[in-house]
Protein backbone atom coordinates (compact mmCIF):
# COMPACT_ATOMS: atom_id res chain seq x y z
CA UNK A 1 62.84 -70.81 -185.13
CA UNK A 2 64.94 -73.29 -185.49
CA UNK A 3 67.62 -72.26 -183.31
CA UNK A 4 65.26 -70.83 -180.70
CA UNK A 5 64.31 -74.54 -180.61
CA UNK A 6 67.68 -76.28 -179.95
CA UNK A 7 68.25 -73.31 -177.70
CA UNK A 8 65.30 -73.48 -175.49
CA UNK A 9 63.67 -77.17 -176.35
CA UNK A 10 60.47 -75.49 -177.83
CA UNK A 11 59.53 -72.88 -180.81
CA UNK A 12 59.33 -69.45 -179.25
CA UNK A 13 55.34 -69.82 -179.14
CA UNK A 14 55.41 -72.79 -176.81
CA UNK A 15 57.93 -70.98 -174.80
CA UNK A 16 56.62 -67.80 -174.65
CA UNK A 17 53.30 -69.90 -173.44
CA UNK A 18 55.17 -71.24 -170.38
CA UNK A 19 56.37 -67.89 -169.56
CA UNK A 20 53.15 -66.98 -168.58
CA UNK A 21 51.65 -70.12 -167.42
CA UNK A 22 55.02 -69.65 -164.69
CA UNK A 23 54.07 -66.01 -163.78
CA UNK A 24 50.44 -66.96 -163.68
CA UNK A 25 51.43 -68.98 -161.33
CA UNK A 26 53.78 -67.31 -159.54
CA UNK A 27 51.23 -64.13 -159.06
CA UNK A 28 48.34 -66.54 -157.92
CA UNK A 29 50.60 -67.93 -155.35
CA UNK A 30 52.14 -65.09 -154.27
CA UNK A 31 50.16 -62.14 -154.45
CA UNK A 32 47.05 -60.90 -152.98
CA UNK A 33 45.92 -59.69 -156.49
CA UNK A 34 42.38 -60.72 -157.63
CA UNK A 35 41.99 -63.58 -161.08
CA UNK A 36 40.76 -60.68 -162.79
CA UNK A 37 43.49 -58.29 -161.71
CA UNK A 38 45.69 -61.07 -163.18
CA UNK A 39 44.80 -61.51 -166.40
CA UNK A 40 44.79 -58.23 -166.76
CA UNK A 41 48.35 -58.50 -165.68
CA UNK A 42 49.18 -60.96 -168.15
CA UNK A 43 47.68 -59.59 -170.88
CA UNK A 44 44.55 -61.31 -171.79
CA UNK A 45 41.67 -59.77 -172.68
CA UNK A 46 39.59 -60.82 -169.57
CA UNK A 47 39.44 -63.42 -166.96
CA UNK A 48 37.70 -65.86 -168.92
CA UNK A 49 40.00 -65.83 -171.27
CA UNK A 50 42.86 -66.48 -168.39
CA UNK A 51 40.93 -68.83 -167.04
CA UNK A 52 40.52 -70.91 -169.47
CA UNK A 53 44.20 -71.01 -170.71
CA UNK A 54 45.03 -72.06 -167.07
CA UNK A 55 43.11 -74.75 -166.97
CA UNK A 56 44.21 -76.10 -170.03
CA UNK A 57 47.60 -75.95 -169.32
CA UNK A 58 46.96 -76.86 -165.76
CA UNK A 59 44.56 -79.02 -165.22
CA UNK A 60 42.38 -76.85 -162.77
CA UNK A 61 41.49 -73.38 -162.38
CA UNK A 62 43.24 -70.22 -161.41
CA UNK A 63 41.08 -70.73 -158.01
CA UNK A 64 41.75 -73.97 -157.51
CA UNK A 65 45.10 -73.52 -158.03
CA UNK A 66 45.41 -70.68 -155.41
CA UNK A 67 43.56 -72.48 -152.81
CA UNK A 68 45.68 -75.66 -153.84
């Protein structure tokens, strides 16, 4: 973990985190794919659970965002 720190500036979690957060973002802006369709995506278990890791790393919601 360590290393995976120096090497990246976060533990693999954190990173791993932002990897997601990107390509959530990245799909919402760039595709025509539905929130749900999404998270599924992503891997979470539904869009409530997507949508509420969004807007905590965020700030708003995966709608918001995409209208944004």
């Amino acid at each position: 973990i360590r290393i995976f720190r120096e090497a990246f500036g976060c533990p693999p979690m954190e990173y791993r985190l932002r990897r997601k957060q990107a390509a959530a973002e990245l799909l919402l802006a760039h595709s025509l794919l539905s929130v749900k369709e999404i998270a599924r995506e992503l891997g979470f278990c539904d869009q409530y659970a997507f949508s509420k890791f969004f807007r905590g790393r965020r700030g708003v919601s995966p709608g918001v965002f995409r209208k944004g």
